[in-house]
Protein backbone atom coordinates (compact mmCIF):
# COMPACT_ATOMS: atom_id res chain seq x y z
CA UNK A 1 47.05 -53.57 73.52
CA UNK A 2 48.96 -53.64 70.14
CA UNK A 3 46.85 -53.83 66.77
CA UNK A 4 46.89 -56.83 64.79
CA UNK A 5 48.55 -55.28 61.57
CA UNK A 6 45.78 -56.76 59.27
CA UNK A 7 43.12 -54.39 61.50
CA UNK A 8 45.25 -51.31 61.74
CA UNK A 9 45.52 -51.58 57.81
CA UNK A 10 41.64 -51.72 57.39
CA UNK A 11 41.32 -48.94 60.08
CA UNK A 12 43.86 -46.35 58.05
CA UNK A 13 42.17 -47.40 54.95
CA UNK A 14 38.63 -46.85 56.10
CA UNK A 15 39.96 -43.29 57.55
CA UNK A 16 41.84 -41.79 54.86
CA UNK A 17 38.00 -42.84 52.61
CA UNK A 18 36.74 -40.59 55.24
CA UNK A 19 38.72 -37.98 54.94
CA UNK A 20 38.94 -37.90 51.13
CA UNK A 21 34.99 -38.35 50.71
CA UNK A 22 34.11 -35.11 51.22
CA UNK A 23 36.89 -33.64 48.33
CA UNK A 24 35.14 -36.19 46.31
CA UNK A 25 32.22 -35.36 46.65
CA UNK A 26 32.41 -31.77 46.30
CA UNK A 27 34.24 -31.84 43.40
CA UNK A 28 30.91 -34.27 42.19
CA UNK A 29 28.89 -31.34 42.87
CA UNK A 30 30.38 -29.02 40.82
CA UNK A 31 27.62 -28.25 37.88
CA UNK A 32 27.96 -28.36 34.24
CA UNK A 33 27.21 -25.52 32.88
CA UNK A 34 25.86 -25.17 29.32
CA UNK A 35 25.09 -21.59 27.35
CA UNK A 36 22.97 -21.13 24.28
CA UNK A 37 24.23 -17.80 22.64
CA UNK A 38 22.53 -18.11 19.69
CA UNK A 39 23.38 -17.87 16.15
CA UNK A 40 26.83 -17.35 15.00
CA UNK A 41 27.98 -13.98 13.93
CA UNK A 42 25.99 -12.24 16.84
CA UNK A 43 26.48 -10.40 19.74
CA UNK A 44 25.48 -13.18 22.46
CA UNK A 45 27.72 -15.53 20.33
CA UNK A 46 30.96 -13.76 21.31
CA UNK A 47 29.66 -13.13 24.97
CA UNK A 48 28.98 -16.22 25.92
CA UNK A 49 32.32 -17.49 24.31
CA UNK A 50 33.75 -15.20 27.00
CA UNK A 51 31.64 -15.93 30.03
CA UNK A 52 31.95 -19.82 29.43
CA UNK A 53 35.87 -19.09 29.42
CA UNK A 54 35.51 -16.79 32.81
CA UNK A 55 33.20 -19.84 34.62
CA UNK A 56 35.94 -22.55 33.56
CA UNK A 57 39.24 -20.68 34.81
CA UNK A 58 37.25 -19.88 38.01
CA UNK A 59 37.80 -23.46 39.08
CA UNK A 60 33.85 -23.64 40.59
CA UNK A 61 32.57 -25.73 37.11
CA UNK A 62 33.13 -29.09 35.87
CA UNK A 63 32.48 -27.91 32.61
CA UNK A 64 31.49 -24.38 30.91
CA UNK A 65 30.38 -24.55 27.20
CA UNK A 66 29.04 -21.78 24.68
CA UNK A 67 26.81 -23.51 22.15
CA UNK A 68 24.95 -22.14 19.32
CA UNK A 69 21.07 -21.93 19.39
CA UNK A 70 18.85 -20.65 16.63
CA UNK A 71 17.42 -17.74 18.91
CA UNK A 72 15.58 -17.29 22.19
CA UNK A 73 12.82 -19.53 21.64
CA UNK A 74 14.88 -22.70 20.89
CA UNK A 75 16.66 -21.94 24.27
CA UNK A 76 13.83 -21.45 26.45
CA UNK A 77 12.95 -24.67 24.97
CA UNK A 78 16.00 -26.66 26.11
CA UNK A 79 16.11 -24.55 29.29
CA UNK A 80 13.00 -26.29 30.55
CA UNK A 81 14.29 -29.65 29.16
CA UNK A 82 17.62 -29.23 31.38
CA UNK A 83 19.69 -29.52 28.36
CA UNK A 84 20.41 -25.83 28.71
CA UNK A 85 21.68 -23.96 31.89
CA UNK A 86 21.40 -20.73 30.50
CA UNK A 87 20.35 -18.63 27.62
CA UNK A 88 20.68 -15.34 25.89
CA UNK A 89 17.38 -14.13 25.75
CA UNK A 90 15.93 -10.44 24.64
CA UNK A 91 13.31 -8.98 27.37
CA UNK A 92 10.69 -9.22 24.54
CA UNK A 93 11.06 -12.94 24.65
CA UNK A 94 11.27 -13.11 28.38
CA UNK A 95 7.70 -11.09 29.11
CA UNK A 96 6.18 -13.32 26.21
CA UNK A 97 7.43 -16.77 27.85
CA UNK A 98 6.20 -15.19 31.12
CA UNK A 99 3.26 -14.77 29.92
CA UNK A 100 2.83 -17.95 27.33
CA UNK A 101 2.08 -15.66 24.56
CA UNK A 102 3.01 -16.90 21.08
CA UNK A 103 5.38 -18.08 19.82
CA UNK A 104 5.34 -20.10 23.36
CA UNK A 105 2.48 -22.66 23.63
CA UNK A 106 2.59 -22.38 27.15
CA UNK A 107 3.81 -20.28 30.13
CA UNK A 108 7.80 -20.60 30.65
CA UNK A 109 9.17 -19.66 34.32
CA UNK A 110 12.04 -17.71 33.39
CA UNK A 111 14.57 -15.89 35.59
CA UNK A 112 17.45 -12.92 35.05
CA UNK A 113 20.29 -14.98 36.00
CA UNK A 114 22.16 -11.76 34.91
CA UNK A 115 21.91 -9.21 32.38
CA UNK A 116 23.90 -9.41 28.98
CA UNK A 117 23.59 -5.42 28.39
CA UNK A 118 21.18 -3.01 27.33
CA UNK A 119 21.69 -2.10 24.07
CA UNK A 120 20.91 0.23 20.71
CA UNK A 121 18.71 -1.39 18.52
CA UNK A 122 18.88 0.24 14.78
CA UNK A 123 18.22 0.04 11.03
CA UNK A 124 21.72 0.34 8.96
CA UNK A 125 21.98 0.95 5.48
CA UNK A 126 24.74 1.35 2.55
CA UNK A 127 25.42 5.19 2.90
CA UNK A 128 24.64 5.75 -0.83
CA UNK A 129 21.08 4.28 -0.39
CA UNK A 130 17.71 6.60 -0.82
CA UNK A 131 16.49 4.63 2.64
CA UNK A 132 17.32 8.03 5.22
CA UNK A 133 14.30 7.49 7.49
CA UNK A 134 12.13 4.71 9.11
CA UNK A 135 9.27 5.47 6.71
CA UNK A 136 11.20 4.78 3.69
CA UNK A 137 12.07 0.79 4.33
CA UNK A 138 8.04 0.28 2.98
CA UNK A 139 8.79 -2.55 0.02
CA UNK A 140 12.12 -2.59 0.68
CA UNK A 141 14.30 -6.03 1.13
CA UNK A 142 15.46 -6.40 5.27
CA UNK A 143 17.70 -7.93 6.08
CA UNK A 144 15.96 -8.70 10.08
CA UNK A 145 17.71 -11.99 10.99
CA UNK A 146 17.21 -16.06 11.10
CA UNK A 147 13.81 -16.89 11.28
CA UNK A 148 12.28 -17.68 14.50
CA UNK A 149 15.13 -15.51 16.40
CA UNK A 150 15.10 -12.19 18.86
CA UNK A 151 16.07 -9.68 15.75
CA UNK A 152 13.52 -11.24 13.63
CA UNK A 153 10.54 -10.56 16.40
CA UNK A 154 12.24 -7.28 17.10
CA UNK A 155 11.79 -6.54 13.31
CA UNK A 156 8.16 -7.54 13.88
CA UNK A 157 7.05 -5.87 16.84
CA UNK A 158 8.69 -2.71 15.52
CA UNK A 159 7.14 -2.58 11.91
CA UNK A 160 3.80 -3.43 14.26
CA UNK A 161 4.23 -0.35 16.33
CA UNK A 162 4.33 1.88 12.96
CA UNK A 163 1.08 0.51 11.95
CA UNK A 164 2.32 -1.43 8.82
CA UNK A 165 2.17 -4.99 8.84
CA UNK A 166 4.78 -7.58 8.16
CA UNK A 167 3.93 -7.88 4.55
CA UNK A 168 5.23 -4.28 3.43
CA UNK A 169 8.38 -4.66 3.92
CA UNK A 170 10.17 -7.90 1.76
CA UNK A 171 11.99 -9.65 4.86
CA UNK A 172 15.29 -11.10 4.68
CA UNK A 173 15.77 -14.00 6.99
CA UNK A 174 19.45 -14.17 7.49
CA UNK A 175 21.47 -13.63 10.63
CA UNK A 176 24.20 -10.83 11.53
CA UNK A 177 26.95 -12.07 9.57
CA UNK A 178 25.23 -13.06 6.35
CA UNK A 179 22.33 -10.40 6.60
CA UNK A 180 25.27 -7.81 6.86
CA UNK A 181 26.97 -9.13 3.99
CA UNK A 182 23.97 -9.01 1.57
CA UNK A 183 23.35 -5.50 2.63
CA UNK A 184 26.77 -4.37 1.44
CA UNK A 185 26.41 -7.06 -1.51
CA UNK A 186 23.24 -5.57 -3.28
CA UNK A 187 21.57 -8.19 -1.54
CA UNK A 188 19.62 -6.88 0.89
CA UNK A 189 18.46 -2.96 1.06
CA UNK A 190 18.62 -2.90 4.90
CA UNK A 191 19.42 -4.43 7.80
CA UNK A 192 17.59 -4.33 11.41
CA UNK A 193 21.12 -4.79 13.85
CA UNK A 194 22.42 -4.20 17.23
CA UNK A 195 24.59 -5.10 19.82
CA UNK A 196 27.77 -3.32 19.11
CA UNK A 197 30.14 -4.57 18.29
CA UNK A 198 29.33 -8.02 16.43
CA UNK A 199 31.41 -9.13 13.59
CA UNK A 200 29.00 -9.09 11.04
CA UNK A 201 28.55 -4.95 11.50
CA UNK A 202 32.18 -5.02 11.79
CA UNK A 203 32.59 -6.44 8.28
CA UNK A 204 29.69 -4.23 6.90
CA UNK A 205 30.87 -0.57 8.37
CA UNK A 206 34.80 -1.70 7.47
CA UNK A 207 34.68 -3.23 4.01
CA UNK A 208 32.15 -0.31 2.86
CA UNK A 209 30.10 2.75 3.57
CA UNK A 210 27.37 2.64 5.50
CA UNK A 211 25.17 4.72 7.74
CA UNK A 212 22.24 4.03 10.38
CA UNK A 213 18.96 4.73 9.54
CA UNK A 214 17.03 7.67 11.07
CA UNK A 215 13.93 6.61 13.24
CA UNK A 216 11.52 10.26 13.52
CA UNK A 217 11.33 11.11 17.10
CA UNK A 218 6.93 10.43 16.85
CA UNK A 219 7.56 7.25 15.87
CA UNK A 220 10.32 6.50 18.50
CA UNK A 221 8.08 7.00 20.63
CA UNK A 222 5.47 5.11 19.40
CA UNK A 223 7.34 2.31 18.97
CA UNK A 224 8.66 2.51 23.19
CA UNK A 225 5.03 3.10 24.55
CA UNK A 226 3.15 0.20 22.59
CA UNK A 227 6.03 -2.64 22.79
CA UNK A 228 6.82 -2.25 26.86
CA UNK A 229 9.99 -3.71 26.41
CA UNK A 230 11.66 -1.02 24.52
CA UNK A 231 13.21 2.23 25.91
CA UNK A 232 14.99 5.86 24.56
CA UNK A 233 18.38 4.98 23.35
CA UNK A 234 21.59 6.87 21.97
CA UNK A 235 23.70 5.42 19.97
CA UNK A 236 26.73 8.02 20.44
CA UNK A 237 29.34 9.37 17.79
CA UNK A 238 31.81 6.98 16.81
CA UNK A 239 29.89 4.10 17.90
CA UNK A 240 30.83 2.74 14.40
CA UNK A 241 33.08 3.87 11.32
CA UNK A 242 31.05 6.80 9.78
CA UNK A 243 29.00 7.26 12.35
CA UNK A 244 29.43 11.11 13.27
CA UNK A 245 26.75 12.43 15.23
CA UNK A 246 24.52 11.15 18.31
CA UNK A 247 21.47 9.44 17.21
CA UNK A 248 17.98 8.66 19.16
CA UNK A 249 17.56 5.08 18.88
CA UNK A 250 15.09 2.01 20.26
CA UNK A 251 17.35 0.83 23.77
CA UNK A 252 16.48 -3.11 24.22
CA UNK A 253 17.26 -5.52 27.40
CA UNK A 254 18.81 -8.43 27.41
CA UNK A 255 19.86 -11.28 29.84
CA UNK A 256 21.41 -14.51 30.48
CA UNK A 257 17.97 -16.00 31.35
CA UNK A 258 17.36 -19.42 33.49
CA UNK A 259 14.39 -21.06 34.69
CA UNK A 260 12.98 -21.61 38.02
CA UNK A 261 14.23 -25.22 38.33
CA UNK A 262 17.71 -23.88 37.44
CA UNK A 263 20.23 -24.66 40.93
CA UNK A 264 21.08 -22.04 43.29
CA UNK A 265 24.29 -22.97 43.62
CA UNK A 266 24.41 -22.36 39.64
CA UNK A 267 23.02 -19.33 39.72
CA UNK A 268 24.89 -17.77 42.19
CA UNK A 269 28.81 -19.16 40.73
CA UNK A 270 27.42 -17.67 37.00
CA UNK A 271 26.77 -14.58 39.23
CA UNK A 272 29.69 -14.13 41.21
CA UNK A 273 32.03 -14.95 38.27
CA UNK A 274 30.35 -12.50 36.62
CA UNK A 275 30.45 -9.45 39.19
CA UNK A 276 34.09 -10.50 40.03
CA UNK A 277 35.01 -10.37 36.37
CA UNK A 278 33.21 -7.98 34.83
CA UNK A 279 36.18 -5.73 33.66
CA UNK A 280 38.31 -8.15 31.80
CA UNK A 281 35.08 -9.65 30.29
CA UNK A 282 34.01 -6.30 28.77
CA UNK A 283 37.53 -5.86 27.19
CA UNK A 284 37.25 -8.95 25.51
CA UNK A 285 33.36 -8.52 24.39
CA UNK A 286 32.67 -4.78 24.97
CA UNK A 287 29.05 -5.07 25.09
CA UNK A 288 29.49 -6.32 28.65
CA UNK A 289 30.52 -2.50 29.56
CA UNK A 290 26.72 -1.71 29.58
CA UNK A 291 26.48 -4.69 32.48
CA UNK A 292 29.28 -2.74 34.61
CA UNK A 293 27.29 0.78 33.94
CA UNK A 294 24.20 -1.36 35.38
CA UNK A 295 25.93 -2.61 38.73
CA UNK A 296 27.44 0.92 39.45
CA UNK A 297 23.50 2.13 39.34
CA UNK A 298 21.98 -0.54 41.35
CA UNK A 299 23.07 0.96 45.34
CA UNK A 300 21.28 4.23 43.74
CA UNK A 301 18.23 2.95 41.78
CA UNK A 302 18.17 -0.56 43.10
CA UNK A 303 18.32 -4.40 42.20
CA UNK A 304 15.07 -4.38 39.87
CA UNK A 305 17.58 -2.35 36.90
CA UNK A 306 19.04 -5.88 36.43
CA UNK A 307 15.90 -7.71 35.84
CA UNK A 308 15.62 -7.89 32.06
CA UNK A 309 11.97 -8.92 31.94
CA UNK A 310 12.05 -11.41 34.79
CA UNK A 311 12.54 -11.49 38.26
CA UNK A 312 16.46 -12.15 39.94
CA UNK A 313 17.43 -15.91 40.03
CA UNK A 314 17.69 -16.49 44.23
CA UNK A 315 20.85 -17.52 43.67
CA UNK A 316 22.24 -14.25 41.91
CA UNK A 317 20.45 -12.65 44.68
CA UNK A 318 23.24 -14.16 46.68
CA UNK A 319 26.01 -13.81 44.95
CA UNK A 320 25.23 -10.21 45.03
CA UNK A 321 24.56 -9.23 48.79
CA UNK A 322 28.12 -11.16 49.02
CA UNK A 323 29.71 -8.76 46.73
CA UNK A 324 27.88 -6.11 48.73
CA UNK A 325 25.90 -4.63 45.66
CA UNK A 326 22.96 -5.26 47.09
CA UNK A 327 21.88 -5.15 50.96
C-alpha cells in the first residue's frame, strides 16, 4: 500500500528528530566550565589561562574560562555557590575548609580535582639588602600578598611557626606583580613569593638584583612539623637570575580544587585533558612540570601523592584508571 505523501513527509520528519536528538542533546550536556586562578600577576593566573585553553580545543566543553578571584577563600566561596567549577587553592586552605576552621565559617567539602604543582615557597630580597636570614625580616616591611589570599596566610602561618606574631613584621598587602615591584622600588623590604616562574618575580630578578632569603635549617623545620601542610623543599641553582647555589626551602601543595557537588563527568574531562596534555601545558606555564614529576610517581608511591589536602574527585579517579595511571 503506497503512502499518502502528506504521511510519509510527517514520518521522515519525525525520524530524522530522532536521529538528530541524541547529537542535540549531547552537545546540551557538555558543561561550562569556569576557573578562579586568582589574582593577576600570579602563578595560578597564567595556569589556568592555559588549562582553560587545553579544555576548549579538546572539543568536550561548551565553554572554558580563566577568571580572576581574590584568593582561595573567595573561590571556595563561589565553588559552593556553583558559580565556580574549579579553583586554585593552596593545601593550607583546603585542610582549613575541610575542617571549617577560620577564615571559613563553616565546613567546605572540597575535592583534588587535580594538582596545580608542588612548589618552593621563599622570602626574596634586593641583593644589596642587610635581610640574609629568616630572623632578620623582624620590623621589616613584607611584601606577603592581597589581603585575604593563599600567600598572605602562608605569610601568617609561617611567621606563627617562628614564634613571632603577625605584628613584628610591617605587612605589605599587595599581590605578585605589585608586591614585587615595591620590593625592587624601595617600597617594600621583602617579599614572601613562589611559584616559579610568575611575572611579577620575573620583573623583580630581571630589572634588578635580587637574592632569596636564607631560612636556618631549625627553623625549617619548625616551620614543616607545626603547619602539616608544608614539606622540605629545594629550590635548585638557576631557578632564577642570580640564583647560584641550591637552597633548602618550605615545599607547598597546591590543586585545582572542586567540591563534592561538582559533576563527574566534569571532573573526569578537566582530568583527562589534563593527563593527555600535560607536556605542552608545562611548556607554556612551566610550573605544570612539577604535575608531570607527580604522575610518573604515582604507579610507585600511589594515587594519594595527588591529593593536595583533599581526597580525589570520583571523576578524576576515572579519568585516571582510563589513562592507566592508576589500577
Amino acid at each position: 500500500m503506497r503512502m499518502n505523501r502528506k504521511w510519509a513527509a510527517i514520518a521522515a520528519a519525525s525520524f530524522a528528530s530522532i536521529a538528530i536528538a541524541p547529537l542535540a542533546f549531547a552537545q546540551a550536556k557538555k558543561p561550562d566550565v569556569r576557573i578562579a586562578t586568582g589574582t593577576p600577576g600570579g602563578a595560578y593566573y597564567a595556569m589556568g589561562a592555559v588549562l582553560a585553553d587545553v579544555l576548549t580545543r579538546s572539543g568536550r566543553v561548551n565553554t572554558a574560562t580563566a577568571e580572576a578571584s581574590s584568593g582561595a577563600i573567595e573561590s571556595a566561596r563561589l565553588m559552593v555557590s556553583g558559580e565556580i567549577s574549579i579553583g586554585g587553592m593552596d593545601a593550607n586552605w583546603v585542610v582549613a575548609g575541610l575542617k571549617g576552621e577560620a577564615p571559613y565559617k563553616s565546613k567546605v567539602p572540597l575535592v583534588t580535582v587535580m594538582p596545580l604543582g608542588v612548589w618552593g615557597l621563599f622570602f626574596i630580597a634586593l641583593e644589596d639588602s642587610k635581610i640574609s636570614k629568616l630572623e632578620d625580616l623582624k620590623g621589616k616591611r613584607v611584601a606577603v600578598g592581597a589581603k585575604g589570599s593563599g600567600m598572605e596566610a602562608h605569610a601568617r602561618q609561617i611567621i606563627k611557626s617562628i614564634g613571632w606574631s603577625f605584628d613584628d613584621i610591617r605587612p605589605v598587602y599587595q599581590a605578585f606583580g605589585p608586591g614585587a615591584t615595591s620590593v625592587r622600588e624601595g617600597k617594600a623590604d621583602v617579599q614572601l613569593q613562589c611559584c616559579i616562574p610568575n611575572a611579577g618575580l620575573t620583573e623583580l630578578t630581571e630589572l634588578s638584583k635580587a637574592r632569596v632569603v636564607a631560612t636556618p635549617g631549625p627553623l625549617l623545620d619548625k616551620i614543616i612539623s607545626t603547619s602539616g601542610v608544608y614539606a622540605h623543599g629545594v629550590l635548585k641553582k638557576g631557578a632564577i637570575r642570580g640564583h647560584e647555589a641550591d637552597l633548602p626551602v618550605i615545599s607547598i601543595l597546591n590543586g585545582w580544587m572542586g567540591v563534592e557537588s561538582l559533576p563527574e563527568e566534569t571532573a573526569y574531562i578537566i582530568a583527562r585533558e589534563m593527563v593527555a596534555n600535560i607536556g605542552p601545558m608545562a611548556e607554556k606555564s612551566p610550573q605544570y612540570e612539577s604535575v608531570k614529576e607527580l604522575l610518573a610517581q604515582v604507579p610507585t608511591k600511589g594515587p594519594k601523592i595527588l591529593e593536595m589536602g583533599a581526597p580525589l574527585h570520583p571523576g578524576t579517579v576515572r579519568a585516571l584508571k582510563e589513562a592507566g595511571i592508576v589500577k
